[in-house]
Protein backbone atom coordinates (compact mmCIF):
# COMPACT_ATOMS: atom_id res chain seq x y z
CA UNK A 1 0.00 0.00 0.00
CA UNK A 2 1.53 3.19 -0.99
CA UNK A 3 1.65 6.29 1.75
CA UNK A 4 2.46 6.02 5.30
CA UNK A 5 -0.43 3.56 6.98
CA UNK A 6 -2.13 5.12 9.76
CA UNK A 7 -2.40 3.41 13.31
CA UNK A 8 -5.78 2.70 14.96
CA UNK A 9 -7.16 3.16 17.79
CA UNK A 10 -6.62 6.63 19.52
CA UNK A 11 -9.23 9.19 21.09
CA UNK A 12 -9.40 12.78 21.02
CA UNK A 13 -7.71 14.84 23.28
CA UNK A 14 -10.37 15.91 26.60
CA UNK A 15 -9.44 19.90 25.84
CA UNK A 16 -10.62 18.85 22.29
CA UNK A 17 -13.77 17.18 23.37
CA UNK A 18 -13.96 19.89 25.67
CA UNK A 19 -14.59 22.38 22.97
CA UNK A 20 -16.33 20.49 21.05
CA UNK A 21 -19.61 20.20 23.78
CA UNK A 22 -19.26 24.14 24.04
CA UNK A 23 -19.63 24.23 20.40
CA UNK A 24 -21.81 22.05 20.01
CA UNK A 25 -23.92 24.56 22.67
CA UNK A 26 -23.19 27.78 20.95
CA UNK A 27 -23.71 26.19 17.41
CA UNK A 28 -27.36 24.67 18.44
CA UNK A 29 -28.37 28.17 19.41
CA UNK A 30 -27.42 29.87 16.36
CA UNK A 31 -29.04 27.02 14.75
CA UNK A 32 -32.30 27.79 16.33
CA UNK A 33 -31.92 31.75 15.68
CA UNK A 34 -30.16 31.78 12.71
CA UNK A 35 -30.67 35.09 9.62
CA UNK A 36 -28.89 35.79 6.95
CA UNK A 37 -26.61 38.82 7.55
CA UNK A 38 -25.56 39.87 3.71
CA UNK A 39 -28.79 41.01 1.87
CA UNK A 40 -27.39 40.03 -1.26
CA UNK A 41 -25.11 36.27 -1.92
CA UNK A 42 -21.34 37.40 -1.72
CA UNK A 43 -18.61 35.27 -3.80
CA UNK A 44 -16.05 33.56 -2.85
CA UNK A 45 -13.60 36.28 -2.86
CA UNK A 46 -15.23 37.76 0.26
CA UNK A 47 -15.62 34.22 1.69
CA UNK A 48 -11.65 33.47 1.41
CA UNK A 49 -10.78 36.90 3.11
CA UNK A 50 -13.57 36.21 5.66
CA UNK A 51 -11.86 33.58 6.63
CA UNK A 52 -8.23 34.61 6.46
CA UNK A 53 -9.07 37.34 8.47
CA UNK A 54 -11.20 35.54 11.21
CA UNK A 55 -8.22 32.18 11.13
CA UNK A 56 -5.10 33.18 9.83
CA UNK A 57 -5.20 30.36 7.37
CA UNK A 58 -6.43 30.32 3.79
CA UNK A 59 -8.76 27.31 2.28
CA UNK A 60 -6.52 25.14 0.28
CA UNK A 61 -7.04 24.93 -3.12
CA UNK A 62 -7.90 21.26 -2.88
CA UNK A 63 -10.89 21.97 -1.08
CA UNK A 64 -11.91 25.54 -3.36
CA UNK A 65 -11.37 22.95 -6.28
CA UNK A 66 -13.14 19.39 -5.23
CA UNK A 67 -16.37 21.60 -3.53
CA UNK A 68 -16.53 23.41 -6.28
CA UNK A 69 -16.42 26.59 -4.01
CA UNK A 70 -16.54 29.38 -6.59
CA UNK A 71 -18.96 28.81 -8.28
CA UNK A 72 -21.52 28.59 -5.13
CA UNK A 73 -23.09 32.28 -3.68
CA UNK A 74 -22.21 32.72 -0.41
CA UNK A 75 -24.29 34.18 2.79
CA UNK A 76 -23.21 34.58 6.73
CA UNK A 77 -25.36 33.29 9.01
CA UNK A 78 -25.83 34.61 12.60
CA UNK A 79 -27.84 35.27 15.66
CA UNK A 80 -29.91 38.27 16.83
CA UNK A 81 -27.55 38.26 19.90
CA UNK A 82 -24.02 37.83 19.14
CA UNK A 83 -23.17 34.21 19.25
CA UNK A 84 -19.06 32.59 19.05
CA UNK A 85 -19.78 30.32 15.19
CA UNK A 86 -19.39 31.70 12.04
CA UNK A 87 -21.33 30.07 9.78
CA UNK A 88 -21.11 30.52 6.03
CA UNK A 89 -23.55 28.65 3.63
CA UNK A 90 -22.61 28.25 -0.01
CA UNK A 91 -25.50 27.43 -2.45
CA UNK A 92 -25.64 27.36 -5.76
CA UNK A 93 -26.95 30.40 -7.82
CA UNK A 94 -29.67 28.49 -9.49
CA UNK A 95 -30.68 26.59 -7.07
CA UNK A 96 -34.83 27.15 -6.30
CA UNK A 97 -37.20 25.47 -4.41
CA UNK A 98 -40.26 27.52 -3.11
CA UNK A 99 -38.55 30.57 -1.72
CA UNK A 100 -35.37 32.54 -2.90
CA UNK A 101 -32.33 30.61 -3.57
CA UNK A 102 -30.64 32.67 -0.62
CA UNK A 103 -32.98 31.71 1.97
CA UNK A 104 -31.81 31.14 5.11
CA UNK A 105 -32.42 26.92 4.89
CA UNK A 106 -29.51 24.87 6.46
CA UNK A 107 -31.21 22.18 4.24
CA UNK A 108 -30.40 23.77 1.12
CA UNK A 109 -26.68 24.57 1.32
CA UNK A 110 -24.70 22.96 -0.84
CA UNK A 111 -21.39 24.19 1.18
CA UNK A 112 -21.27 24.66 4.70
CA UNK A 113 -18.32 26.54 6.24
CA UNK A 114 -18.26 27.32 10.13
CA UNK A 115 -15.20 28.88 12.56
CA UNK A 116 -16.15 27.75 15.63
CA UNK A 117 -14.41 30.32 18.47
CA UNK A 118 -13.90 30.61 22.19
CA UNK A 119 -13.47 33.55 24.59
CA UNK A 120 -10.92 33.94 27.03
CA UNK A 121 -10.26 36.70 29.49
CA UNK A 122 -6.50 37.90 29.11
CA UNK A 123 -5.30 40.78 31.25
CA UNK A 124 -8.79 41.54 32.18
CA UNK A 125 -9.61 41.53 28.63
CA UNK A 126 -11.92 38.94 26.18
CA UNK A 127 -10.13 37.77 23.64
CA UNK A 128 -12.31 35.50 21.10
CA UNK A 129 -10.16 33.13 18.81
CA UNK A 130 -11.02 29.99 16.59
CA UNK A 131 -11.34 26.67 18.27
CA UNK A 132 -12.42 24.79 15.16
CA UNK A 133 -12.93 24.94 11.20
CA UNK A 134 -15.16 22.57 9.73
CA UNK A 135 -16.36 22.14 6.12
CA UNK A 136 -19.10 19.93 4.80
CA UNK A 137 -19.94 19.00 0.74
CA UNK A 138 -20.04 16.63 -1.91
CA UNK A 139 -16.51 15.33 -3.43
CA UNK A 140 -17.07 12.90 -6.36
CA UNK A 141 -20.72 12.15 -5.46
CA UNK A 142 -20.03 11.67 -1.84
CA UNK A 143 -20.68 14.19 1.00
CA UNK A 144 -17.60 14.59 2.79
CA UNK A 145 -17.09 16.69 5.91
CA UNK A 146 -13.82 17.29 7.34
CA UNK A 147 -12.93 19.55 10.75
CA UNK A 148 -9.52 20.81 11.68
CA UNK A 149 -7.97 22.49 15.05
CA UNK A 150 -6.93 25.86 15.03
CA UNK A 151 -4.97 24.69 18.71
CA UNK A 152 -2.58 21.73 17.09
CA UNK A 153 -1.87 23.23 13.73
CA UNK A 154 -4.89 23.72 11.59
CA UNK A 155 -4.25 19.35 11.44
CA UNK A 156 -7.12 17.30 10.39
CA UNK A 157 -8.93 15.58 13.64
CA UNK A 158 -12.39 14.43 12.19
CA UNK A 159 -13.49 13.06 9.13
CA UNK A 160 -16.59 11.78 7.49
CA UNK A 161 -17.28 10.11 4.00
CA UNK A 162 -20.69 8.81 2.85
CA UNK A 163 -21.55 6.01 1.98
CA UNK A 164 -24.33 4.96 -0.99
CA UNK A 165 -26.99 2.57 0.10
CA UNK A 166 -26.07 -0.53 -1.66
CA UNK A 167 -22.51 -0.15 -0.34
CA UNK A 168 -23.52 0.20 3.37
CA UNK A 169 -25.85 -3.11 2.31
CA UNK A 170 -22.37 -5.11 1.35
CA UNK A 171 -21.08 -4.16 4.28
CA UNK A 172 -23.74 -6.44 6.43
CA UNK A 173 -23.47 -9.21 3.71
CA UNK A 174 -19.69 -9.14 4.76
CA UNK A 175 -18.34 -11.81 7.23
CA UNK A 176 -15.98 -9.59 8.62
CA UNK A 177 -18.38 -7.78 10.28
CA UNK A 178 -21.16 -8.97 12.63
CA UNK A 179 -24.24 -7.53 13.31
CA UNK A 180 -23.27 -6.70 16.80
CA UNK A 181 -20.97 -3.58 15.14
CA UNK A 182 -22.75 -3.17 12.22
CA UNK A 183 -24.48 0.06 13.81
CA UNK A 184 -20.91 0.86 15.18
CA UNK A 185 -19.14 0.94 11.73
CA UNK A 186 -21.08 3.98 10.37
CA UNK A 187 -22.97 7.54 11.55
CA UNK A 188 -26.39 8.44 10.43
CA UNK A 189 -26.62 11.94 8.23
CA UNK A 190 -27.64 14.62 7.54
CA UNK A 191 -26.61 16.31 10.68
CA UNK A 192 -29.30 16.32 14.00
CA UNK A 193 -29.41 20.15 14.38
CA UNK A 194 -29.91 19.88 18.52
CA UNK A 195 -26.55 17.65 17.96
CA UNK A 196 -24.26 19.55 15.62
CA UNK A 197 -21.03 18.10 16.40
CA UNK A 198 -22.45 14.45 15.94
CA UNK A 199 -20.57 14.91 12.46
CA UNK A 200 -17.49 16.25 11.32
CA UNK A 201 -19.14 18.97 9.85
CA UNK A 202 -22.91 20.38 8.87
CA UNK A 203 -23.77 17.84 6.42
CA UNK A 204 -27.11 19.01 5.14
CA UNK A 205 -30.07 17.29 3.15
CA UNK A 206 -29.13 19.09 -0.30
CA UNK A 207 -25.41 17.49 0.22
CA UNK A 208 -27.44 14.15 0.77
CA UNK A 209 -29.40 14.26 -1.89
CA UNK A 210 -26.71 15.64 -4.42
CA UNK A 211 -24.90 12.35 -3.28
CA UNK A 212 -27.79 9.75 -3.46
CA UNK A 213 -27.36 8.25 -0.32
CA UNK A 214 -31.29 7.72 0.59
CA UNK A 215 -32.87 4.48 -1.64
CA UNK A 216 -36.18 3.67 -0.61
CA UNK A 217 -35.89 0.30 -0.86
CA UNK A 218 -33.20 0.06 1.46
CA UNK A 219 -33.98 2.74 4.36
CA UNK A 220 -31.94 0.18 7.19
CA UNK A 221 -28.93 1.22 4.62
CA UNK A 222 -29.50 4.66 3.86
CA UNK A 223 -28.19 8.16 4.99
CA UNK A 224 -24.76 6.64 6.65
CA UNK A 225 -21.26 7.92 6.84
CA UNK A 226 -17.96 6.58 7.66
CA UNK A 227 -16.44 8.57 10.54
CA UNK A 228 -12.21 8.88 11.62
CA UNK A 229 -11.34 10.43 14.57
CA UNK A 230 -7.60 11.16 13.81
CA UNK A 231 -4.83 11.49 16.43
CA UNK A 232 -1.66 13.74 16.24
CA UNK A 233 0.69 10.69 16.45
CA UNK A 234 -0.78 9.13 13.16
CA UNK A 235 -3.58 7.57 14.68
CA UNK A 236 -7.04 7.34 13.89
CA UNK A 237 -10.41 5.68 15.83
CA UNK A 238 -12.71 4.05 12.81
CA UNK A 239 -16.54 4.72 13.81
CA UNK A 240 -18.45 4.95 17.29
CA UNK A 241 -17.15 2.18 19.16
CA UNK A 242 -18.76 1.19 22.51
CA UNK A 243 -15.60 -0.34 24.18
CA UNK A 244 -12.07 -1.16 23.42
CA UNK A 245 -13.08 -4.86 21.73
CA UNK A 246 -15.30 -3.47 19.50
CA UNK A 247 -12.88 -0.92 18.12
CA UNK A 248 -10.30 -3.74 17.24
CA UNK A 249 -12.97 -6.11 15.67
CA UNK A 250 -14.05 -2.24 13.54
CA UNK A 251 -10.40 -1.88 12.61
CA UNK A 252 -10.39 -5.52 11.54
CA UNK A 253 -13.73 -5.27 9.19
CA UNK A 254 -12.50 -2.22 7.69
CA UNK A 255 -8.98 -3.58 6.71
CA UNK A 256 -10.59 -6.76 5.42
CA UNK A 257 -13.32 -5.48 3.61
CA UNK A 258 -10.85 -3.81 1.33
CA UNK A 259 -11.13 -0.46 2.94
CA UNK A 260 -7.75 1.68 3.74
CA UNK A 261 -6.82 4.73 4.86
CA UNK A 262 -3.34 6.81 5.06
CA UNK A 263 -1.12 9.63 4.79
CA UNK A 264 1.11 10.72 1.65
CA UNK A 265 2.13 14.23 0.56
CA UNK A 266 0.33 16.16 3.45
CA UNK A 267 -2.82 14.46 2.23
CA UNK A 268 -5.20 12.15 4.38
CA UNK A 269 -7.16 9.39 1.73
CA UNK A 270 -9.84 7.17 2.89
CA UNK A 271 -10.78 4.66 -0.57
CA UNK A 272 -12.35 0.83 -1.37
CA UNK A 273 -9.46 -1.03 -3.27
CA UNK A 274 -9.86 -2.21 -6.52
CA UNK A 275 -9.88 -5.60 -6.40
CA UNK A 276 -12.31 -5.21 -2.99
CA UNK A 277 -14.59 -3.29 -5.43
CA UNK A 278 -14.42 -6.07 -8.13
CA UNK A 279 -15.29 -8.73 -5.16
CA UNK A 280 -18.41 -6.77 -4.28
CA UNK A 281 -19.76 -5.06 -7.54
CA UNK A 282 -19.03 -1.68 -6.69
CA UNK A 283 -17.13 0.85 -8.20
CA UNK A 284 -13.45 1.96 -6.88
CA UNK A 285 -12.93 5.03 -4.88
CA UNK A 286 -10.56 7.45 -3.29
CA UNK A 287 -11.00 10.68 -1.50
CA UNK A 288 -8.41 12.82 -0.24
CA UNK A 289 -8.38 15.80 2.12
CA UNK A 290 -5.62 18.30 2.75
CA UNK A 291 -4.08 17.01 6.59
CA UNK A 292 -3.21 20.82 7.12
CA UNK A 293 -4.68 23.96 6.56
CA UNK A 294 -1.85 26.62 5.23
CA UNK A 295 -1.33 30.12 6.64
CA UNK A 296 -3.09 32.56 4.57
């Protein structure tokens, strides 16, 4: 296997979960009292200083490139009362359903972008700084949501690929893994708004449904995600394991069932082998995600 494998098996940090359960907090409230700020969509232009300015880092051109970033119209999303996420929704310019394209709909973003931030009194002053970036979309027909932490280096911690119905289906037809961690291996999307930091990022229904991952004849297999939790010493936790066992017979399944992920060039790839593919009529695939956001 070309690239540098990655280990198994490591949780996150408790300052990272930490942050995560205040987000979560903050986030849920916006949620509930979101508007759009900008009257009119801004482009992506404004969206890439927005964020330089609020970060310090710059959205590499992997990402611009795979979520097809410019060519989306872009609106900020806040609170009445001022609230610590920024939340940017990207949807596409002809893109209607019964109200304006611009409407403030989680549902109907095709892009979400939020800076998640934290307050901290220094010298008898608040100081408000990013805790985490995540971004959610569709990458070669699959929504993929990715978060990084502003505290260990802008590195990748979370990530989360979908999976299509008939693919999740293989995956129970599979010996390698049992029914007892079949609802283990995967996570359930779109995102629960009262739990927005179930996923790595806000994966909404438009993402779903631009990647097909509801079939009606197979609703036990629909709507589900891989999830990594990835450690800073080349680590990473496969799913929502319930104790130590189960993690080790999740590793297990994945490796067998021709699933792989690693590290090569500063990227992070999660992909079905070819000859895995073959075995159970599907088609190959590969998706990569920058393991560092860049200084802007």
């Amino acid at each position: 296997m070309a690239g540098q494998p990655l280990e198994r098996g490591a949780l996150c940090s408790p300052d990272a979960a930490g942050r995560k359960r205040m987000g979560n907090f903050y986030l849920s409230n916006l949620l509930e009292t979101a508007t759009v700020r900008e009257k009119r969509p801004s482009p992506f232009t404004a969206v890439e200083l927005f964020v330089a300015t609020n970060t310090g880092v710059s959205i590499p051109p992997i990402l611009t490139n795979n979520f097809d970033l410019w060519s989306l119209d872009w609106a900020l999303v806040n609170s009445y009362e001022d609230t610590l996420p920024l939340l940017l929704l990207g949807k596409y310019p002809n893109y209607k359903r019964r109200e304006a394209p611009m409407r403030n709909n989680l549902d109907d973003a095709a892009v979400t972008l939020e800076i998640a931030r934290q307050a901290k009194v220094i010298d008898g002053e608040i100081k408000i700084s990013p805790s985490l970036i995540r971004i959610a979309g569709v990458i070669q027909g699959r929504v993929v949501a990715a978060a990084y932490d502003p505290m260990d280096n802008y590195r990748l911690t979370e990530l989360n690929v979908s999976l299509p119905p008939r693919e999740s289906l293989s995956m129970k037809n599979d010996d390698y893994l049992n029914s007892m961690l079949l609802g283990q291996f995967w996570i359930t999307i779109p995102t629960d708004k009262d739990r927005p930091y179930d996923t790595a990022g806000l994966i909404t229904q438009n993402m779903c449904d631009r990647a097909g991952t509801t079939n009606e004849s197979l609703p036990e297999f629909s709507n589900k995600a891989l999830t990594f939790q990835l450690h800073e010493k080349s680590s990473v936790m496969l799913g929502k394991a319930k104790n130590p066992q189960d993690t080790q017979g999740l590793n297990y399944a994945f490796k067998q069932m021709g699933y792989y992920i690693y590290r090569k060039d500063g990227f992070i790839k999660v992909a079905l082998t070819d000859a895995d593919a073959k075995r159970k009529h599907l088609q190959p695939w590969g998706i990569s995600v920058p393991e560092f956001l860049q200084k802007a």
